[in-house]
C-alpha atoms as a PDB file:
ATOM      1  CA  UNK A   1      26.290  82.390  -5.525  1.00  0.00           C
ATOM      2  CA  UNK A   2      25.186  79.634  -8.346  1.00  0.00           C
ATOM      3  CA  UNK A   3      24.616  81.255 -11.505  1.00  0.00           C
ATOM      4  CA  UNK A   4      21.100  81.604 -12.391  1.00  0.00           C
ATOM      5  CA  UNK A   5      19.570  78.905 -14.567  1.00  0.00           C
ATOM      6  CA  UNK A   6      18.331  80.263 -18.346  1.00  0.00           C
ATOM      7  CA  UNK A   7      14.695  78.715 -17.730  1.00  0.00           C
ATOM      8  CA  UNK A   8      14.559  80.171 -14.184  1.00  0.00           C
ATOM      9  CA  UNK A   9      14.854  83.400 -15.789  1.00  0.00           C
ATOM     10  CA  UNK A  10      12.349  83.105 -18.287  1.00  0.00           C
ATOM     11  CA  UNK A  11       9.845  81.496 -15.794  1.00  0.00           C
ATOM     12  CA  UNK A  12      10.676  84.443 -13.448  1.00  0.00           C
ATOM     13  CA  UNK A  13      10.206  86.830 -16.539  1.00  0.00           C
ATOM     14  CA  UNK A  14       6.736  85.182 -17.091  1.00  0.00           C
ATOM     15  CA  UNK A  15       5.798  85.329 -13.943  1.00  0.00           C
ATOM     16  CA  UNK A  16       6.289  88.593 -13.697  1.00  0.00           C
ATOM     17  CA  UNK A  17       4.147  89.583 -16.865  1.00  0.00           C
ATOM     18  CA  UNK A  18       1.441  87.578 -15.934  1.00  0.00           C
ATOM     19  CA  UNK A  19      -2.002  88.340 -15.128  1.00  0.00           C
ATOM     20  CA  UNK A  20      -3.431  90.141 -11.924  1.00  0.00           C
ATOM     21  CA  UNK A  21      -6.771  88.552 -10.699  1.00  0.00           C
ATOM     22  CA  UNK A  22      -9.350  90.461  -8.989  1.00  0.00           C
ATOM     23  CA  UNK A  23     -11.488  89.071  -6.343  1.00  0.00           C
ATOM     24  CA  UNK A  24     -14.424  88.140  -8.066  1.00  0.00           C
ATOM     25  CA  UNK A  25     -12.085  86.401 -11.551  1.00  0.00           C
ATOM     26  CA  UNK A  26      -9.783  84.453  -8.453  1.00  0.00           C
ATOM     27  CA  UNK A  27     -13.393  83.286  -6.911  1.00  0.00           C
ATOM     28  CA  UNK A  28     -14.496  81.947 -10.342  1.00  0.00           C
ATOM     29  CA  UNK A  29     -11.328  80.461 -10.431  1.00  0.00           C
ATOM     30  CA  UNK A  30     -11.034  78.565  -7.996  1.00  0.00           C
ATOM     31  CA  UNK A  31     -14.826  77.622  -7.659  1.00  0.00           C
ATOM     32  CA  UNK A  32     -13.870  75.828 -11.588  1.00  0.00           C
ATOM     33  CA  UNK A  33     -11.234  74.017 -10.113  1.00  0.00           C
ATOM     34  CA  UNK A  34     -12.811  72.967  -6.529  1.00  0.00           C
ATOM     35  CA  UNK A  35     -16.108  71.892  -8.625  1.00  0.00           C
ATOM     36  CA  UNK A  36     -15.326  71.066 -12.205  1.00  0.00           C
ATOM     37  CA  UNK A  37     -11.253  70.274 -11.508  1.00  0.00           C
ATOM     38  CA  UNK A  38     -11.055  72.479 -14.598  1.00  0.00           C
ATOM     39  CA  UNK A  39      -7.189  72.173 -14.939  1.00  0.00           C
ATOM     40  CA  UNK A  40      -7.579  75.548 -16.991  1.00  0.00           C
ATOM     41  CA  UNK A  41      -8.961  77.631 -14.788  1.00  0.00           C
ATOM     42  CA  UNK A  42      -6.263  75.832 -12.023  1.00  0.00           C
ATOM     43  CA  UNK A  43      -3.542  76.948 -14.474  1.00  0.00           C
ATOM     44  CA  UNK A  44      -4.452  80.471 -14.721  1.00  0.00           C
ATOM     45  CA  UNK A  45      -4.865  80.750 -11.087  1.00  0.00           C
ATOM     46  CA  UNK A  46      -1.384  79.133 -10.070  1.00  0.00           C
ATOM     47  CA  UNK A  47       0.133  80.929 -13.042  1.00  0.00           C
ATOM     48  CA  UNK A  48      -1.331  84.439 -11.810  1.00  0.00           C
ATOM     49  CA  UNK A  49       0.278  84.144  -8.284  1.00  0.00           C
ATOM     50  CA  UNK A  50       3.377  82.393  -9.364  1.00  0.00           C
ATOM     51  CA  UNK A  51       5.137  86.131  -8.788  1.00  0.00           C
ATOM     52  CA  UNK A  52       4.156  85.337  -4.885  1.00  0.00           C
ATOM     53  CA  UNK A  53       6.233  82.183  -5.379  1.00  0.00           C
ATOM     54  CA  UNK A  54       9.109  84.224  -6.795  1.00  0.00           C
ATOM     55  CA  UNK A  55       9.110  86.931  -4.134  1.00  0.00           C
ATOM     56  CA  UNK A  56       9.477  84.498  -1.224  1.00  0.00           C
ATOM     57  CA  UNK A  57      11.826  82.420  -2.290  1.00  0.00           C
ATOM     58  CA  UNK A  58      14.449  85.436  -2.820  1.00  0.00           C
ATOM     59  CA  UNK A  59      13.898  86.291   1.305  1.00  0.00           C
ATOM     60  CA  UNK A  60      14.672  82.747   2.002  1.00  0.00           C
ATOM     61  CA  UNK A  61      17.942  83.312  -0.671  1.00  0.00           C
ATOM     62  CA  UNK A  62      19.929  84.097   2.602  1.00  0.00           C
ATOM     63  CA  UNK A  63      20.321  80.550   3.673  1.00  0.00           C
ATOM     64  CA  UNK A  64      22.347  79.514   1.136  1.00  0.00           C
ATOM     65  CA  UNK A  65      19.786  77.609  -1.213  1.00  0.00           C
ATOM     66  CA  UNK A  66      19.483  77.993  -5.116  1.00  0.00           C
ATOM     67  CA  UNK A  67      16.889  80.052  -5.993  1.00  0.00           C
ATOM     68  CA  UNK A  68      15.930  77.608  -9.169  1.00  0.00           C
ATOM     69  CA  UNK A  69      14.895  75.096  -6.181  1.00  0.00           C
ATOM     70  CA  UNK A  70      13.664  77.714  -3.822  1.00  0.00           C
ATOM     71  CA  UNK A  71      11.301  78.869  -6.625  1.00  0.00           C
ATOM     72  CA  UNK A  72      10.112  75.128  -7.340  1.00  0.00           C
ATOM     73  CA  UNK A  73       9.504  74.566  -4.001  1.00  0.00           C
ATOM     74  CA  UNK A  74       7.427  77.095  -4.105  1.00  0.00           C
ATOM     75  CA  UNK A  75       5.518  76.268  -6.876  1.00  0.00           C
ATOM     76  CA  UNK A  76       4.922  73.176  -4.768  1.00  0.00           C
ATOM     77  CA  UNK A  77       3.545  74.832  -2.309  1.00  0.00           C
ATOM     78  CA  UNK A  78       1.176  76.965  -4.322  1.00  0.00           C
ATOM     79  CA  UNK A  79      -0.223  73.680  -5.591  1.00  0.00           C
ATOM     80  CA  UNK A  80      -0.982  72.271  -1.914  1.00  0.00           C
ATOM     81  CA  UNK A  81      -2.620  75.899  -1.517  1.00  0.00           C
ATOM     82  CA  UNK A  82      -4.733  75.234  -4.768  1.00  0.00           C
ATOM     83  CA  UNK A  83      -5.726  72.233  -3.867  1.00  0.00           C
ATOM     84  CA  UNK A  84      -6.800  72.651  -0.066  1.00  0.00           C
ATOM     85  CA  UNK A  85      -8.686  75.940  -0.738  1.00  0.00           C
ATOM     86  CA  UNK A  86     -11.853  76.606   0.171  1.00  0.00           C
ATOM     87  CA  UNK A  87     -13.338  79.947  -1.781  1.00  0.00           C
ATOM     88  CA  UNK A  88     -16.558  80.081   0.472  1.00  0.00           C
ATOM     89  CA  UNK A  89     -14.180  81.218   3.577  1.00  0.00           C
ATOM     90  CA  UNK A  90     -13.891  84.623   2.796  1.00  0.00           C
ATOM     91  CA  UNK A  91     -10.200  84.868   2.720  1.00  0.00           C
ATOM     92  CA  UNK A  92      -8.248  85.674  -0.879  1.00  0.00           C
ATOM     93  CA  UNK A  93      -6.314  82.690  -2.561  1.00  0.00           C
ATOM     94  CA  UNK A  94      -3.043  84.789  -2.379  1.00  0.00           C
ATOM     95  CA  UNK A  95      -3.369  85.385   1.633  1.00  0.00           C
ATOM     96  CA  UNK A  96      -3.886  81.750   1.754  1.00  0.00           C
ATOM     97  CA  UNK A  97      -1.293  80.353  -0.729  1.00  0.00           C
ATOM     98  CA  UNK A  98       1.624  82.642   1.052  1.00  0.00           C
ATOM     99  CA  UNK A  99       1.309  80.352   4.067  1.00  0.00           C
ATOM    100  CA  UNK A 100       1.855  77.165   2.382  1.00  0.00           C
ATOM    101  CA  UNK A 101       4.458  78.959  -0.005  1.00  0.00           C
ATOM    102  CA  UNK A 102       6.745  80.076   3.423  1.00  0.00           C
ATOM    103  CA  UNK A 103       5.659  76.137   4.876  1.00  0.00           C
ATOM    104  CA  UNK A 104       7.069  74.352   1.634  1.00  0.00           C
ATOM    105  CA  UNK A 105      10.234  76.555   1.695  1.00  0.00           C
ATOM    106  CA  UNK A 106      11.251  76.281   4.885  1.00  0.00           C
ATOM    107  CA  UNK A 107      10.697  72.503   5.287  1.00  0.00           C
ATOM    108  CA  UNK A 108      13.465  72.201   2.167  1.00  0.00           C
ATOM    109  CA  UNK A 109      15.945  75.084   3.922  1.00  0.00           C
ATOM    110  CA  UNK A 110      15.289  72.811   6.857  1.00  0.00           C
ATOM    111  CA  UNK A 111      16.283  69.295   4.845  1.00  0.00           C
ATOM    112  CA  UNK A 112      19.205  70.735   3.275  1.00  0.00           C
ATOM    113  CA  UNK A 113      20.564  73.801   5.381  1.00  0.00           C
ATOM    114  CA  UNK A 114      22.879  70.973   7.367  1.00  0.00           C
ATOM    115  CA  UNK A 115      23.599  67.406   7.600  1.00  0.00           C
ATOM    116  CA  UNK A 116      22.886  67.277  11.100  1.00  0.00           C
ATOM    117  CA  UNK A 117      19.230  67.677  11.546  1.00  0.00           C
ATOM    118  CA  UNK A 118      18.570  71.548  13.171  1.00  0.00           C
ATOM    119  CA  UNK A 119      15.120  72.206  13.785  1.00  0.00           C
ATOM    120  CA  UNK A 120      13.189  69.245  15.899  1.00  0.00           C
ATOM    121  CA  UNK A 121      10.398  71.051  17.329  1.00  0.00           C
ATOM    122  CA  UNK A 122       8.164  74.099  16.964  1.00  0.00           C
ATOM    123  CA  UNK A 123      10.474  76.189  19.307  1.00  0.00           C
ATOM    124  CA  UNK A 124      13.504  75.395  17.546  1.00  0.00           C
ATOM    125  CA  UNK A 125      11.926  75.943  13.965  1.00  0.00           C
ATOM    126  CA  UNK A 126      11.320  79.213  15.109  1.00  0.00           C
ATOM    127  CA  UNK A 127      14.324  80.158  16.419  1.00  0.00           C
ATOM    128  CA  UNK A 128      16.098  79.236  13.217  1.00  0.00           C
ATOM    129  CA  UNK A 129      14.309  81.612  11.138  1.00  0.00           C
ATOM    130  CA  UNK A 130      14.210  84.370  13.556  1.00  0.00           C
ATOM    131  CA  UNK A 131      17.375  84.284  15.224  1.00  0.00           C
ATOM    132  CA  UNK A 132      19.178  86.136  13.009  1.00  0.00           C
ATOM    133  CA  UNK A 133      16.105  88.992  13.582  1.00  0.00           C
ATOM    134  CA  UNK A 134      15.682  89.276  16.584  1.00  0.00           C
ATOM    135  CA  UNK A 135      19.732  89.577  17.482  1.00  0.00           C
ATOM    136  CA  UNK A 136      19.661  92.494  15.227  1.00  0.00           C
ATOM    137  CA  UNK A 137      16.841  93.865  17.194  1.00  0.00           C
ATOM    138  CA  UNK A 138      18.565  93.245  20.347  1.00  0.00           C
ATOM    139  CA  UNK A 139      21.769  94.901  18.972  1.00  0.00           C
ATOM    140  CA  UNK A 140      20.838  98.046  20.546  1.00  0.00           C
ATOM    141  CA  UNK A 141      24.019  98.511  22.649  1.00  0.00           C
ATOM    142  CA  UNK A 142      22.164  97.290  25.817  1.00  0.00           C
ATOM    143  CA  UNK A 143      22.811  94.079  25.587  1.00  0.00           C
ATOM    144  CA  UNK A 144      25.770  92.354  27.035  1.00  0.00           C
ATOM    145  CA  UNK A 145      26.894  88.699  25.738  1.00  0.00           C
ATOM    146  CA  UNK A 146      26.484  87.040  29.209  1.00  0.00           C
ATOM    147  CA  UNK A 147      22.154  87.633  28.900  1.00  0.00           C
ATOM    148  CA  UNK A 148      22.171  87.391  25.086  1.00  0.00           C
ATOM    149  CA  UNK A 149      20.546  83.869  25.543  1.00  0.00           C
ATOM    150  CA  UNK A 150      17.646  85.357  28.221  1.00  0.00           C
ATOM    151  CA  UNK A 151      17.241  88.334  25.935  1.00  0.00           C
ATOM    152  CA  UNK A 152      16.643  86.181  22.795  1.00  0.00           C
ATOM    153  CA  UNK A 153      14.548  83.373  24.816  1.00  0.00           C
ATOM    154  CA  UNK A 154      12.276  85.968  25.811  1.00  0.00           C
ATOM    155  CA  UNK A 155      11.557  87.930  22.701  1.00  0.00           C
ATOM    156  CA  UNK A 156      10.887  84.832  21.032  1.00  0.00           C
ATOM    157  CA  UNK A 157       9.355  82.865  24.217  1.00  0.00           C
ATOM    158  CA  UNK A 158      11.181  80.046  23.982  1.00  0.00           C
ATOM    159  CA  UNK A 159      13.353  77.982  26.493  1.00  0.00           C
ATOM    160  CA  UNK A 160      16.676  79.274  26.839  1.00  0.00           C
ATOM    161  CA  UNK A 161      18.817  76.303  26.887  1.00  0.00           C
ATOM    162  CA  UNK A 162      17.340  75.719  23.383  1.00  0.00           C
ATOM    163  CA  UNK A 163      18.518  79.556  22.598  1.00  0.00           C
ATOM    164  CA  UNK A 164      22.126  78.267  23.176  1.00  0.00           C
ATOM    165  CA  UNK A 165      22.219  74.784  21.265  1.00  0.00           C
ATOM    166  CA  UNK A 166      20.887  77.312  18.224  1.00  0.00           C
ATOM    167  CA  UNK A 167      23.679  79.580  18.453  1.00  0.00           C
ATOM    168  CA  UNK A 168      26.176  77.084  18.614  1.00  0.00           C
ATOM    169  CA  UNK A 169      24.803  75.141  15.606  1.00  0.00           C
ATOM    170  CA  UNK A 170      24.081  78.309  13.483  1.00  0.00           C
ATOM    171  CA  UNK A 171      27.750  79.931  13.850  1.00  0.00           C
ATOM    172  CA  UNK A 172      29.105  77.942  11.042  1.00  0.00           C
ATOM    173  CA  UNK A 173      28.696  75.120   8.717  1.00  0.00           C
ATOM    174  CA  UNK A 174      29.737  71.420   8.705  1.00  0.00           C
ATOM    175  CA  UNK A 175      33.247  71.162   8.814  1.00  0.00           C
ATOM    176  CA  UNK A 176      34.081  67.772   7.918  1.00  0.00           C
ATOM    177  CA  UNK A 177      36.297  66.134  11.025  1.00  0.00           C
ATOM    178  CA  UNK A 178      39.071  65.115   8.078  1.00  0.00           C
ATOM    179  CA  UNK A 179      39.481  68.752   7.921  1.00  0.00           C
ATOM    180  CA  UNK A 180      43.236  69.568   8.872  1.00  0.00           C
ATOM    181  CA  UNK A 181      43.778  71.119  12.517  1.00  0.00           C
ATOM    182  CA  UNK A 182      44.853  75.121  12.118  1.00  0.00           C
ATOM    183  CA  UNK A 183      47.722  74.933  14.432  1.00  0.00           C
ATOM    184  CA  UNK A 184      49.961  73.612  11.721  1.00  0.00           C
ATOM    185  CA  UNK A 185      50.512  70.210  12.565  1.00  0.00           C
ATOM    186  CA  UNK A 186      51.087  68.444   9.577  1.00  0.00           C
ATOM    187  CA  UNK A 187      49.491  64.748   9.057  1.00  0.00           C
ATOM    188  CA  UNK A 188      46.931  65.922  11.532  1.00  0.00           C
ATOM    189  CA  UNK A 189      43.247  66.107  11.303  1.00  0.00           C
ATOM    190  CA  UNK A 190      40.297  67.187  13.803  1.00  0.00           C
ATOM    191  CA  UNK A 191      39.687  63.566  14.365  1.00  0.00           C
ATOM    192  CA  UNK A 192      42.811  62.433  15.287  1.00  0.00           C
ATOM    193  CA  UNK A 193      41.648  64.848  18.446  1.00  0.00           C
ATOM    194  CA  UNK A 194      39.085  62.798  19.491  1.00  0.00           C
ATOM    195  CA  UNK A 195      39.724  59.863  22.240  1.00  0.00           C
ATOM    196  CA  UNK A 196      37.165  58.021  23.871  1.00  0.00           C
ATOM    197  CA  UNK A 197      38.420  56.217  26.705  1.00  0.00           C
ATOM    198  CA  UNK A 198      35.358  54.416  27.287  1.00  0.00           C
ATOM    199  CA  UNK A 199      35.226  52.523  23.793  1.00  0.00           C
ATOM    200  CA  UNK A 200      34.511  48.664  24.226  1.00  0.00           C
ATOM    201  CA  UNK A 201      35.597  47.133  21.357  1.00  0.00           C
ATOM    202  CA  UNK A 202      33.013  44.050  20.868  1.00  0.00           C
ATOM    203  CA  UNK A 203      30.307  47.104  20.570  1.00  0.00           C
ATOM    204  CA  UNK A 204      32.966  49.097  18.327  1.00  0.00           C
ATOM    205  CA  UNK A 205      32.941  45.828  16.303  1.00  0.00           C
ATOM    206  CA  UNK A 206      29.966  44.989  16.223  1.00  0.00           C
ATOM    207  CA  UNK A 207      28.741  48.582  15.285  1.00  0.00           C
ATOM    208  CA  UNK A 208      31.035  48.154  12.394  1.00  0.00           C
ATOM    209  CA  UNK A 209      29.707  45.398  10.671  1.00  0.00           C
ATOM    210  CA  UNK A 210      26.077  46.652  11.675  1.00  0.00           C
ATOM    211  CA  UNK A 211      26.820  49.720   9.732  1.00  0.00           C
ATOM    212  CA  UNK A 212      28.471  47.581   6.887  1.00  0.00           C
ATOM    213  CA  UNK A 213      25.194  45.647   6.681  1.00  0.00           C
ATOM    214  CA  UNK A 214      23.318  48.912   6.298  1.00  0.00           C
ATOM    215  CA  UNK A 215      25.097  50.393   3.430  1.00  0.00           C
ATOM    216  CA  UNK A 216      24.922  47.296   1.725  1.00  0.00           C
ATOM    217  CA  UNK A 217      21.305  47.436   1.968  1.00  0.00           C
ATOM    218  CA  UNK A 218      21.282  51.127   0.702  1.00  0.00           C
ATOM    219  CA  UNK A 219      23.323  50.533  -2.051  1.00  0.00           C
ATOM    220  CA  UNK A 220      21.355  47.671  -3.061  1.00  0.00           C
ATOM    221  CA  UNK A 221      18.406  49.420  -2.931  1.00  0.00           C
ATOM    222  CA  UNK A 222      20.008  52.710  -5.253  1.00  0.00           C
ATOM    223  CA  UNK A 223      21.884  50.096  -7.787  1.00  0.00           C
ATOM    224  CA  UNK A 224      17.595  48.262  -8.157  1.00  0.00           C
ATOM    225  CA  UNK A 225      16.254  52.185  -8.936  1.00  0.00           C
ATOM    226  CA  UNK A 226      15.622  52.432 -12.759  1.00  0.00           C
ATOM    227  CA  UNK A 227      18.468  54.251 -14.521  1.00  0.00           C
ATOM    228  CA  UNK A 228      17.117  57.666 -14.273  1.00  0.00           C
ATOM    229  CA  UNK A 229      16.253  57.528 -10.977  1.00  0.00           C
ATOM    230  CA  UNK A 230      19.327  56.186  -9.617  1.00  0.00           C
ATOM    231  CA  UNK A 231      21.334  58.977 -11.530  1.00  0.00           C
ATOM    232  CA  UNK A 232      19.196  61.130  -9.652  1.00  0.00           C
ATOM    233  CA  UNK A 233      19.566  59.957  -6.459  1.00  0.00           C
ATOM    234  CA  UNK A 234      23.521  59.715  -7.073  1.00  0.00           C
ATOM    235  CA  UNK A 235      23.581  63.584  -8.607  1.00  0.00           C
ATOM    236  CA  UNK A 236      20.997  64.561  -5.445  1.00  0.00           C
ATOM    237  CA  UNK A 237      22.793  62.391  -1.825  1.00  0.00           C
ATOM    238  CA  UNK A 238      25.877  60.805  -3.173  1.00  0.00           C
ATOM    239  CA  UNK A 239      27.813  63.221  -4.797  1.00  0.00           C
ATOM    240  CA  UNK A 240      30.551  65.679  -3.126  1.00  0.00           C
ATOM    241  CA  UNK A 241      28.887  68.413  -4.782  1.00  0.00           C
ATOM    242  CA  UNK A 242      25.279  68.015  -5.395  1.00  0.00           C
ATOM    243  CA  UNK A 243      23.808  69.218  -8.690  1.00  0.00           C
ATOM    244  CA  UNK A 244      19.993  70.970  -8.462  1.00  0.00           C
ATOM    245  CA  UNK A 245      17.202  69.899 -10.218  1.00  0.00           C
ATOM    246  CA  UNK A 246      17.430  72.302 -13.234  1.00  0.00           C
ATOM    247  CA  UNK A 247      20.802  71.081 -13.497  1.00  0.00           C
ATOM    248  CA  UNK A 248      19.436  67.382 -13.880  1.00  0.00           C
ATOM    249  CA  UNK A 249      16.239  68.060 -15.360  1.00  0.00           C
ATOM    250  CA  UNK A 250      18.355  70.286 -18.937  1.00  0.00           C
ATOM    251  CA  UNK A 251      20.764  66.720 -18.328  1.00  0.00           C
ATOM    252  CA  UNK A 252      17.653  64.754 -18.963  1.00  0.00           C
ATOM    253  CA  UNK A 253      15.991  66.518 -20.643  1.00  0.00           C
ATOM    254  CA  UNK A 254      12.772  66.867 -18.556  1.00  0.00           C
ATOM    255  CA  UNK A 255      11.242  69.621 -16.180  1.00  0.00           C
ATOM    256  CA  UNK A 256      12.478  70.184 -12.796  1.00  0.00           C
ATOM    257  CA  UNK A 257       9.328  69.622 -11.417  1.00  0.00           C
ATOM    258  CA  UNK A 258       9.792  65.663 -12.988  1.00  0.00           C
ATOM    259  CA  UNK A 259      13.104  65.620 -11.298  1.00  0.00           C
ATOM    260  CA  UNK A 260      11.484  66.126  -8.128  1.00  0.00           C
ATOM    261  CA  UNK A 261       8.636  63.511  -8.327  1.00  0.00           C
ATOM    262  CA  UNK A 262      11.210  61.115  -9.277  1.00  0.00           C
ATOM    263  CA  UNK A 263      13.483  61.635  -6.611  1.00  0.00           C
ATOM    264  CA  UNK A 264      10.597  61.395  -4.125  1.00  0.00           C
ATOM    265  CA  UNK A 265       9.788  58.258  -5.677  1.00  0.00           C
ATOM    266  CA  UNK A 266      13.129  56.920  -5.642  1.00  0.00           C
ATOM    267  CA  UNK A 267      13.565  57.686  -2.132  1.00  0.00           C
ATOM    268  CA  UNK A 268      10.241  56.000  -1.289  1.00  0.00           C
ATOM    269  CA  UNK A 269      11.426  52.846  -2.709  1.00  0.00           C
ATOM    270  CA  UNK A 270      14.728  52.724  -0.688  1.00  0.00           C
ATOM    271  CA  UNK A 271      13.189  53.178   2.498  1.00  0.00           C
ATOM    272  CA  UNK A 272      10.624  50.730   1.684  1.00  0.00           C
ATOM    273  CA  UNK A 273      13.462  47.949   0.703  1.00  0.00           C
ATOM    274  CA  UNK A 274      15.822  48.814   3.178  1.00  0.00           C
ATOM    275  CA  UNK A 275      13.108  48.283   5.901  1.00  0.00           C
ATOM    276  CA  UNK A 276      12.207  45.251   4.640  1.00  0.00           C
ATOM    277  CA  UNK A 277      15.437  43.689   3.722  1.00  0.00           C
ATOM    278  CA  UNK A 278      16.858  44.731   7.626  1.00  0.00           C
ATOM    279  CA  UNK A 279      15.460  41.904   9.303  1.00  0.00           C
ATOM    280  CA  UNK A 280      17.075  39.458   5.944  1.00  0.00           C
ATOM    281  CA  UNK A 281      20.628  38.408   6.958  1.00  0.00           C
ATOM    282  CA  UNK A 282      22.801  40.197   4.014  1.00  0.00           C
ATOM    283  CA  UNK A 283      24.836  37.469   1.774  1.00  0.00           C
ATOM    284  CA  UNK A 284      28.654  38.168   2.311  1.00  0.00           C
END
């Protein structure tokens, strides 16, 4: 587990001391900032539910994500629920703001949990948060491995084939294939295992120097981000150990929630360049 970041703690302290709104205060609220986009009364609101924030992001702890970036994610999400509310539906802002709270976490648990994309569809983003669940409520005694799959497909209704690929992908992390084999044999990695007989080598070659071409293009488009953002973007996807974004911000000295807008910027711009500079023929 990371160590805890000095300014998380304090903002977590805050939180905690902060305000409790009744119905009629939250309603003023948030007709101010609907109406009048009276950033005060926006402030107080997001600032008075920022413990809601807090208490999700410690449930979603168990996948393995900093809770400094768990939190700010859902701060983010609080501000999508500030801004999309509607007072006159009857409903209270916190009731609301949980959903996009939960939404904004588990998209990021979903972008980082692996490097292989897990969750495609609606069935499999629920069965990655409520796998885990439901086999404890299945572990009753009664159920035998051969119909775990069934068991599971039905208490979540979801096809069981898709049960299966979720198991197999959620019973350990990456494992890199240039980890060493366990049987001992020295020199030896996982992919010196794998064959393909099938291989043609003009498409091998090819392939090659289309994937060449590629990283060129990515790299060109990191080494054109302005300074900061590039160090971002080499701290956040390019390093063997990726730093968070209170780690970066106290670097450069700015919030995390900066860090964040710039590396959503900077990530903007090297789509947009690579996708434009693909159909260019790359200088050698």
């Amino acid at each position: 587990m990371q160590p805890r970041d000095p300014s998380t703690s304090r903002f977590i302290r805050d939180a905690m001391a902060s305000e409790m709104l009744d119905a009629q205060t939250e309603h003023a609220l948030a007709i101010a900032w609907r109406d009048a986009r009276d950033e005060a009364a926006l402030h107080r609101l997001i600032t008075a539910y920022a413990r809601l924030a807090i208490s999700v992001a410690t449930r979603f702890r168990r996948y393995g994500m900093p809770l400094d970036d768990l939190i700010q994610q859902g701060n983010l999400g609080l501000m999508r629920a500030a801004e999309k509310y509607d007072p006159e539906n009857g409903a209270r802002f916190s009731t609301y703001a949980a959903w996009w709270i939960r939404a904004s976490m588990q998209e990021y648990v979903m972008r980082n949990w692996s490097v292989v994309r897990t969750a495609t569809n609606a069935s499999q983003k629920k069965l990655f948060f409520h796998l885990r669940k439901t086999l404890v409520k299945l572990d009753d005694g009664e159920i035998r491995s051969e119909n775990l799959s069934q068991s599971v497909a039905r208490e979540l209704d979801v096809p069981e084939e898709q049960v299966e690929i979720m198991l197999g992908r959620m019973s350990g992390q990456d494992l890199s294939l240039n980890t060493p084999q366990s049987d001992g044999e020295e020199g030896r990695d996982w992919l010196d295992t794998i064959v393909d007989a099938n291989a043609q080598t003009e498409a091998h070659v090819l392939g090659d120097l289309e994937a060449q071409r590629r990283r060129k293009l990515l790299y060109r488009a990191v080494q054109d981000l302005p300074e900061r953002e590039q160090r971002i973007i080499s701290e956040r996807h390019l390093s063997d150990s990726p730093r968070t974004l209170a780690e970066i911000g106290v670097e450069l000295g700015i919030s995390k929630e900066r860090v964040r807008q710039l590396e959503e910027r900077a990530m903007s711009r090297i789509t947009t360049a690579v996708r434009e500079a693909a159909s260019i023929p790359v200088p050698a």
